[in-house]
N, C-alpha and C. Protein backbone atom coordinates (compact mmCIF):
# COMPACT_ATOMS: atom_id res chain seq x y z
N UNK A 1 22.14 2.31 -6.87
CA UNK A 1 21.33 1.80 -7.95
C UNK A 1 20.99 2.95 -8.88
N UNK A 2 20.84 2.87 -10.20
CA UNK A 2 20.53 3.63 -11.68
C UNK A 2 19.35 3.91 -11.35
N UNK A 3 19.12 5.26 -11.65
CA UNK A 3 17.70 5.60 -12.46
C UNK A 3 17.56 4.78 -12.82
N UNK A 4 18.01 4.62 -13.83
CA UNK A 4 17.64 3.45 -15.10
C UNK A 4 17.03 2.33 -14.53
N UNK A 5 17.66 1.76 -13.50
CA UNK A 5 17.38 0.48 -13.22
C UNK A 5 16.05 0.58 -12.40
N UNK A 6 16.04 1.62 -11.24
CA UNK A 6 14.97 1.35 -10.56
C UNK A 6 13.65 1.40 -11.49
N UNK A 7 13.62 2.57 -12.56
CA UNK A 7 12.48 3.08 -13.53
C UNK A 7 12.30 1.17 -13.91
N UNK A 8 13.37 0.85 -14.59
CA UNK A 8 13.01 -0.24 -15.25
C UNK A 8 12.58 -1.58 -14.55
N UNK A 9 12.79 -1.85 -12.94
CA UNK A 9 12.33 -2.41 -12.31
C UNK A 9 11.08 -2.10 -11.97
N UNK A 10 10.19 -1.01 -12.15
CA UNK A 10 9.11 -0.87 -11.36
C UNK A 10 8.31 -0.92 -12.78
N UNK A 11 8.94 -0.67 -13.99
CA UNK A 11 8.02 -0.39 -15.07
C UNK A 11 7.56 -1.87 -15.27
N UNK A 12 8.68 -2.98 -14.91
CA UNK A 12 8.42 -4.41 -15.36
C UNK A 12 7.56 -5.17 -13.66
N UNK A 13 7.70 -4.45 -12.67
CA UNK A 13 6.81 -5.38 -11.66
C UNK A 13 5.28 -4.50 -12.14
N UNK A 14 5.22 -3.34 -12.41
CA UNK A 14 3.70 -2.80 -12.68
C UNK A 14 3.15 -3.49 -13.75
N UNK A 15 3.54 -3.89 -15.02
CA UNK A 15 3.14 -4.95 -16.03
C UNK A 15 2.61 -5.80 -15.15
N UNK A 16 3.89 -6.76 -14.46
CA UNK A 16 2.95 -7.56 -13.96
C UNK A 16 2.08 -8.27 -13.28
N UNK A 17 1.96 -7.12 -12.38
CA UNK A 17 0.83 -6.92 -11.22
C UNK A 17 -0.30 -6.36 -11.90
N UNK A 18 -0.63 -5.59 -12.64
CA UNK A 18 -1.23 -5.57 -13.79
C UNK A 18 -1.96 -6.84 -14.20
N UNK A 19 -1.58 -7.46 -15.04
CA UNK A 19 -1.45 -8.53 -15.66
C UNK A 19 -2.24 -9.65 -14.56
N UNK A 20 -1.36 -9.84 -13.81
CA UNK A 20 -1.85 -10.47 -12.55
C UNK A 20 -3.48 -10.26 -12.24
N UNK A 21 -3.35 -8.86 -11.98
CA UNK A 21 -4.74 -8.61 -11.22
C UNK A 21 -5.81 -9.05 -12.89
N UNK A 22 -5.73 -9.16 -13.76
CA UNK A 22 -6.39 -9.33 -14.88
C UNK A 22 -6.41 -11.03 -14.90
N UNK A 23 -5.40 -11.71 -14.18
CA UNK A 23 -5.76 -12.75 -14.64
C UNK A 23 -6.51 -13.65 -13.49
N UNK A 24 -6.48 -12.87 -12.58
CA UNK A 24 -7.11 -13.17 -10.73
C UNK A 24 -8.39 -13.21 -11.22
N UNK A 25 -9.07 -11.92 -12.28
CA UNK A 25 -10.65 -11.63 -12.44
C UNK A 25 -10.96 -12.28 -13.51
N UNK A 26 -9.88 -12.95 -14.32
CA UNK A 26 -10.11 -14.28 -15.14
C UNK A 26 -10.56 -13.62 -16.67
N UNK A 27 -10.08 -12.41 -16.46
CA UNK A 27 -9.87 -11.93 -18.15
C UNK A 27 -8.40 -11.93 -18.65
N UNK A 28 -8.85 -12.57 -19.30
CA UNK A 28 -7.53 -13.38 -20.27
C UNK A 28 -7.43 -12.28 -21.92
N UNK A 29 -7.98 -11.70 -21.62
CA UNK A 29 -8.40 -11.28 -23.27
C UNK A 29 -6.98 -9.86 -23.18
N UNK A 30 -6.44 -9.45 -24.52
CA UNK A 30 -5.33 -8.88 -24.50
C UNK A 30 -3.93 -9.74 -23.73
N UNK A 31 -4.38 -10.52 -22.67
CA UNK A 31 -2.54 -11.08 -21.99
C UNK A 31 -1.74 -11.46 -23.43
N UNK A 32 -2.06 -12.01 -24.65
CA UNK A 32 -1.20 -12.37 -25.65
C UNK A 32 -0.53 -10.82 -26.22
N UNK A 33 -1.32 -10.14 -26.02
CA UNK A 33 -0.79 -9.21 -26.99
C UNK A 33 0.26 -7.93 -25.64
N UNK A 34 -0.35 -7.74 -24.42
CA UNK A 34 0.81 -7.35 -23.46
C UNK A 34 2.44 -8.60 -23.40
N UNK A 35 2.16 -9.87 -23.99
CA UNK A 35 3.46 -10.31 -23.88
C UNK A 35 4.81 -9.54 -24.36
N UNK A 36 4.43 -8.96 -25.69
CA UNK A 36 6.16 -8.10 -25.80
C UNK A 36 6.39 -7.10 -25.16
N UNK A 37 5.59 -6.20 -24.76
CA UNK A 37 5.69 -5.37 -23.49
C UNK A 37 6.20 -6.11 -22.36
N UNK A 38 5.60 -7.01 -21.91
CA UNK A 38 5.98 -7.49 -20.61
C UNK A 38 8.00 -7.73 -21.18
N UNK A 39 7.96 -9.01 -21.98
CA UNK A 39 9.29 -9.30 -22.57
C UNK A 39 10.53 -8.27 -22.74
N UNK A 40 9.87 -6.84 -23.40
CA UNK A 40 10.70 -5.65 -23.47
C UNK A 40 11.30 -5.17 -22.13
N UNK A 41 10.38 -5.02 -21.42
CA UNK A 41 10.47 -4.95 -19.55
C UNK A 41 11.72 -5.64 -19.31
N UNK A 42 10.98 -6.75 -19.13
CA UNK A 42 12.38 -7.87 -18.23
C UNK A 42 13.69 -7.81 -19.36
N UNK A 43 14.08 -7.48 -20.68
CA UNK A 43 14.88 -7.51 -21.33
C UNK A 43 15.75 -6.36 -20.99
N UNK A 44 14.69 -5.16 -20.58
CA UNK A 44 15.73 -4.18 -20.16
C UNK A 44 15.60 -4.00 -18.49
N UNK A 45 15.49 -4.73 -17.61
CA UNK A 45 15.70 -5.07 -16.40
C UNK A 45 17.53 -5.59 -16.53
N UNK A 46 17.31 -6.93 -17.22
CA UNK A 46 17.83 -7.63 -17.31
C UNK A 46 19.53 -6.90 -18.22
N UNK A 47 19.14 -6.21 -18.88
CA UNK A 47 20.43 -5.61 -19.57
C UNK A 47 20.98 -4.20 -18.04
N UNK A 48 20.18 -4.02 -17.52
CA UNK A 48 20.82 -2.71 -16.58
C UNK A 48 21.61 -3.86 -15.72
N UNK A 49 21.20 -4.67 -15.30
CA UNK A 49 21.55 -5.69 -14.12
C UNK A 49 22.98 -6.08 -14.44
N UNK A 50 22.96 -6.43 -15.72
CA UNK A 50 24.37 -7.21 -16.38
C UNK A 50 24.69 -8.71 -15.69
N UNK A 51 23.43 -9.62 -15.12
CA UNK A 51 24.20 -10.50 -14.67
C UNK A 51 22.77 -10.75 -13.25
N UNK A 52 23.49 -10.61 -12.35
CA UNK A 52 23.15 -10.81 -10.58
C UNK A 52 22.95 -9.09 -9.98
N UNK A 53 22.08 -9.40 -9.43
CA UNK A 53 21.75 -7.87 -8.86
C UNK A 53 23.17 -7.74 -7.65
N UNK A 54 23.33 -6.32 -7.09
CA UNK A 54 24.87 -6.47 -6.51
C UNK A 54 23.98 -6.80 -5.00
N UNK A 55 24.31 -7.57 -4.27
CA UNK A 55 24.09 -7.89 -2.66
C UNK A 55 24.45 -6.99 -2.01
N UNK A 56 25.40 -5.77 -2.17
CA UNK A 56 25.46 -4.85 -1.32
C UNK A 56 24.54 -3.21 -1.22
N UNK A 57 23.77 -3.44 -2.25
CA UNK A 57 23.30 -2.47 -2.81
C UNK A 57 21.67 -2.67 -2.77
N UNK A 58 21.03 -2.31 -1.25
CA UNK A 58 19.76 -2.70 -0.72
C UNK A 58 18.43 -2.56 -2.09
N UNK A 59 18.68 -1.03 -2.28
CA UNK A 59 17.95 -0.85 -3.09
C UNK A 59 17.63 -1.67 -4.25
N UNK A 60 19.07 -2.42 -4.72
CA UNK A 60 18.72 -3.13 -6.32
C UNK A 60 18.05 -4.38 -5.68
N UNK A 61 18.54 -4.87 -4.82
CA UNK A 61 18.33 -5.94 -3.99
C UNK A 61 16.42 -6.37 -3.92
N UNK A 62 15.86 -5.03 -3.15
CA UNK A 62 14.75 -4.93 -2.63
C UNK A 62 13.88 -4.89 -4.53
N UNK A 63 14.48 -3.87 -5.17
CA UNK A 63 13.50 -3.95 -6.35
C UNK A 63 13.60 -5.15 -7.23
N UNK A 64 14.47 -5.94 -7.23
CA UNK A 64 14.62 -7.50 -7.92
C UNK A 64 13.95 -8.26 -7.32
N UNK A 65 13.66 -8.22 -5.85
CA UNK A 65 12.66 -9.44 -5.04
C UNK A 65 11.84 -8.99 -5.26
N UNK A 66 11.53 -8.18 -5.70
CA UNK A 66 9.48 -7.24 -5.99
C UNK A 66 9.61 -8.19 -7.52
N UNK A 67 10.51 -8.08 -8.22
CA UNK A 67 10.02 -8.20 -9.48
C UNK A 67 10.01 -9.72 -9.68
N UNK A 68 10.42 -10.47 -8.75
CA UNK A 68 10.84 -11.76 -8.72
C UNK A 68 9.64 -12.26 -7.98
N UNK A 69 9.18 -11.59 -7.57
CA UNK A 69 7.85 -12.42 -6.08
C UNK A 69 6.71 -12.16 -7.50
N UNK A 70 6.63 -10.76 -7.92
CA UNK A 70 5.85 -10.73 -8.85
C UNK A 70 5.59 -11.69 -10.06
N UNK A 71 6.69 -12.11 -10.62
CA UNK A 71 6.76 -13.11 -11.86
C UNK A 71 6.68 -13.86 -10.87
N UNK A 72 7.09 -14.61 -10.20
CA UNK A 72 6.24 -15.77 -9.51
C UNK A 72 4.70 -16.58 -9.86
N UNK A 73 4.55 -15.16 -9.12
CA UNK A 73 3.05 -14.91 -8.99
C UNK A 73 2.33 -15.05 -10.67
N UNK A 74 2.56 -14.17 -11.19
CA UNK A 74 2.44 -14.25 -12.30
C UNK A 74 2.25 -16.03 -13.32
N UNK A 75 3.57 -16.18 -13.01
CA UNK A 75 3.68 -17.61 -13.89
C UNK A 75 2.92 -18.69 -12.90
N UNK A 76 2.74 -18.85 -12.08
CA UNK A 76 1.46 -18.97 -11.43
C UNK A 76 0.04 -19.27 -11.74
N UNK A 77 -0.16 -17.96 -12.10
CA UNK A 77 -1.80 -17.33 -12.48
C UNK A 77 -1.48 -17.65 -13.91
N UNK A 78 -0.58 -17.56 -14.93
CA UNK A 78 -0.73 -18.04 -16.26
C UNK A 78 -0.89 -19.22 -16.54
N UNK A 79 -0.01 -20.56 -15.29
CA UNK A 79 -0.67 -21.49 -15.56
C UNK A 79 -1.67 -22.49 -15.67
N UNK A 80 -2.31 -21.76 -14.33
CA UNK A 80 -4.12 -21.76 -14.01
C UNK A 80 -4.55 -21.39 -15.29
N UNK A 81 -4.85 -19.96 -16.14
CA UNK A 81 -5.49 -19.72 -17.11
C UNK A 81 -5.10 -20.67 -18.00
N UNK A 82 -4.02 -21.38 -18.53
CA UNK A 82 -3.17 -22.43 -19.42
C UNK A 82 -4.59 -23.46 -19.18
N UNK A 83 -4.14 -23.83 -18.16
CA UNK A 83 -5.63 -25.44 -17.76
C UNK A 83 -6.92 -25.33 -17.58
N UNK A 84 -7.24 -24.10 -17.54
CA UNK A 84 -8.79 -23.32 -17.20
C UNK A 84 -9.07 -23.95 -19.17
N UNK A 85 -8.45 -23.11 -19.65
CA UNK A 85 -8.67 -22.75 -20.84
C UNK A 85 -8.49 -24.30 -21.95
N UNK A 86 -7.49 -24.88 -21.94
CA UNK A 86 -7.37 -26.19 -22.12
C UNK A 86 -8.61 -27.03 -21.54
N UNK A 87 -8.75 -27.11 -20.46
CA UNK A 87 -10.36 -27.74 -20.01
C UNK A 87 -11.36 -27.53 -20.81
N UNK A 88 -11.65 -26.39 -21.46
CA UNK A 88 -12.63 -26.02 -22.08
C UNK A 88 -12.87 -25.97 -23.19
N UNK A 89 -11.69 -25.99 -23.53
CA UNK A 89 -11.38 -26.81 -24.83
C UNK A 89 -11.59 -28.04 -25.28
N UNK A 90 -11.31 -29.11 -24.15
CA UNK A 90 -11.35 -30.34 -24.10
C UNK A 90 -13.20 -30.59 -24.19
N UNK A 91 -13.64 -29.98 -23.26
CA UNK A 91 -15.80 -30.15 -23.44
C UNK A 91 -16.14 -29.62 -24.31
N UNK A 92 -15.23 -28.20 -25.44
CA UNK A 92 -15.93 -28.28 -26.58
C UNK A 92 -15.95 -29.26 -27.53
N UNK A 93 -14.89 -29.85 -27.87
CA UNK A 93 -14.23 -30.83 -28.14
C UNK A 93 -15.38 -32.10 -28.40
N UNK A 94 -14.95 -32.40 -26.98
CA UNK A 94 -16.05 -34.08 -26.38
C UNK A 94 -17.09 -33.19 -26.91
N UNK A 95 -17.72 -32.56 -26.69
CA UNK A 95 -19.22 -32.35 -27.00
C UNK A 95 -19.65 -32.11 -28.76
N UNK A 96 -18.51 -31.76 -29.00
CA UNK A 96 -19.06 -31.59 -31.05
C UNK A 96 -18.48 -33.22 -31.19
N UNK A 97 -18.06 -34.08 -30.84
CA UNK A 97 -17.91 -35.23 -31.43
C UNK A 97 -18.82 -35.88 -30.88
N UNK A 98 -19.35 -35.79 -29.62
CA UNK A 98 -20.50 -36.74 -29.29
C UNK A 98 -21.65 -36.01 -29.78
N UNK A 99 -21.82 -34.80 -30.74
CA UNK A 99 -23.39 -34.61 -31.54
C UNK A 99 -22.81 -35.23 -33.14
N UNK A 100 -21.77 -35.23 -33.37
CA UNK A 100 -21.05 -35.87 -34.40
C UNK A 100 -21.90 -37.10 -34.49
N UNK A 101 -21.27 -37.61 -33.35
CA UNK A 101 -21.57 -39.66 -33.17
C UNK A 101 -22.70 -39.60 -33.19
N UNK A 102 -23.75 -39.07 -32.70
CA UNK A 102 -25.30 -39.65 -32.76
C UNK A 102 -25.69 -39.86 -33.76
N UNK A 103 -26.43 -41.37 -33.56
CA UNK A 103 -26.71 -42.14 -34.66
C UNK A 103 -27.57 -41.60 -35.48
N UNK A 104 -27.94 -41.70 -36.83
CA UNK A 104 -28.61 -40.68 -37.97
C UNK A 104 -29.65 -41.61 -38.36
N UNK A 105 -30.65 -41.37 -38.82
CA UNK A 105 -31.77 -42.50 -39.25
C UNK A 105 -31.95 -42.22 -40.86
N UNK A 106 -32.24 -43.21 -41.63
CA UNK A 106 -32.51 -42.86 -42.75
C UNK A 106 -34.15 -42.93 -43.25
N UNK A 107 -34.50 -42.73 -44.95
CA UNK A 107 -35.50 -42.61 -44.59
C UNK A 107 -36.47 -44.24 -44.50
N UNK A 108 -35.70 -44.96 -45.14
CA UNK A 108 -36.48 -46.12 -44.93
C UNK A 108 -36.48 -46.88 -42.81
N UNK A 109 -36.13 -45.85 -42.10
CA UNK A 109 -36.02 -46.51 -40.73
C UNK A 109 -34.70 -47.07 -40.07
N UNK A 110 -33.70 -47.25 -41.05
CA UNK A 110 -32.71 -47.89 -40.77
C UNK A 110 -31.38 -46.20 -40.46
N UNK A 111 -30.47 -47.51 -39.70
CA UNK A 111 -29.16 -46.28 -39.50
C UNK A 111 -28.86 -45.70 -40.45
N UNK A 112 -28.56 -44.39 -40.61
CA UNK A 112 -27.95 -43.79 -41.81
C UNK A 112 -26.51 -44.20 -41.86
N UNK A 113 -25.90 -44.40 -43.15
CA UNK A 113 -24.37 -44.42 -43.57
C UNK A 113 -24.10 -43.08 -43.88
N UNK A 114 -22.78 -42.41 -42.59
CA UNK A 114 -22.32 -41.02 -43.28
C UNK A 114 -21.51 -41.54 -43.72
N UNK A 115 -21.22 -41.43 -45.20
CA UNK A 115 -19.56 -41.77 -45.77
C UNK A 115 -18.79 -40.75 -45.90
N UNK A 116 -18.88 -39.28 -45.70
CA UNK A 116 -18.34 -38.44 -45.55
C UNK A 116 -18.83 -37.61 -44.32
N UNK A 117 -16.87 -37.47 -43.78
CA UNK A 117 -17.04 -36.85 -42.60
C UNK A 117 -17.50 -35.48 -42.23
N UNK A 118 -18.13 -35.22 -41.58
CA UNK A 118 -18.62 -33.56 -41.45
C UNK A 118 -17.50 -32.39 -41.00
N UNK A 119 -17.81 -31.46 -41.77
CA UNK A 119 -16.49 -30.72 -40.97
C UNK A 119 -16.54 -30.10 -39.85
N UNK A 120 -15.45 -29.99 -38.89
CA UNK A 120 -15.45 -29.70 -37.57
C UNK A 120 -14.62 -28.79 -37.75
N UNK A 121 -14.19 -27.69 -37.00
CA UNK A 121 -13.12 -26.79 -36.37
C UNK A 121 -12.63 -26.03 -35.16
N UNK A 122 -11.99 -26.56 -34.42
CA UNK A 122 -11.69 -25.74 -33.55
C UNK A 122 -10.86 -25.01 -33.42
N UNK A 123 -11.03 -23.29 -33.03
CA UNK A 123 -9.69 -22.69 -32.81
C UNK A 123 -9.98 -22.27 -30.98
N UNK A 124 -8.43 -21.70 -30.92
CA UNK A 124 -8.21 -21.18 -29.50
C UNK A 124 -7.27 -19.97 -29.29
N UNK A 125 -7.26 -19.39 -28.66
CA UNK A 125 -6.39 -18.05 -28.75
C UNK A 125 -6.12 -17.83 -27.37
N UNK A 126 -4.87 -17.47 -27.64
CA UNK A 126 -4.38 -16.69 -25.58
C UNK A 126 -4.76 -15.68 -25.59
């Protein structure tokens, strides 16, 4: 097995064990912006390899199942944060439309007519 390859196998499982352990303690903040790092990683994993790691060759063998158990893991824990985060989205959501809906009084006692809708916005970020 290459220099090259092992450097570049360990540079892309440390990303994302990294990464991992950040998303175990449920900080999400920066994972969007480590994505092209991570991407650059596996791109040049993936160019030393040319293909299939060789089966006779323990070493490439052993550092591809590290990097493979790792992204596992990984895509995993990203899709927990995916539905964590979507959830919470969803109760900000329900909750500005149900202070939306509550009924408005006017001043003579009666329901108010909103004829124009109030503005709302939600954003979200990885």
């Amino acid at each position: 097995m290459s220099q090259a390859l092992i450097e570049a196998t360990d540079r892309l499982a440390t990303i994302l064990e990294r990464e991992n352990e950040a998303l175990r303690r449920g900080e999400t903040r920066g994972i969007g912006e480590a994505a092209r790092e991570k991407q650059a990683a596996a791109a040049a994993v993936a160019a030393l390899l040319g293909g299939s790691p060789r089966t006779d060759d323990a070493t490439q063998v052993a550092a591809v199942t590290r990097v493979r158990a790792v992204a596992a893991e990984n895509q995993t824990l990203l899709a927990r944060a995916l539905e964590v985060q979507e959830r919470l989205i969803g109760i900000v959501a329900s909750a500005g439309l149900r202070a939306r809906a509550a009924p408005r009084y006017g001043a003579n006692g009666n329901l108010a007519m909103n004829r124009v809708a109030s503005p709302f916005a939600l954003s979200a970020q990885a």
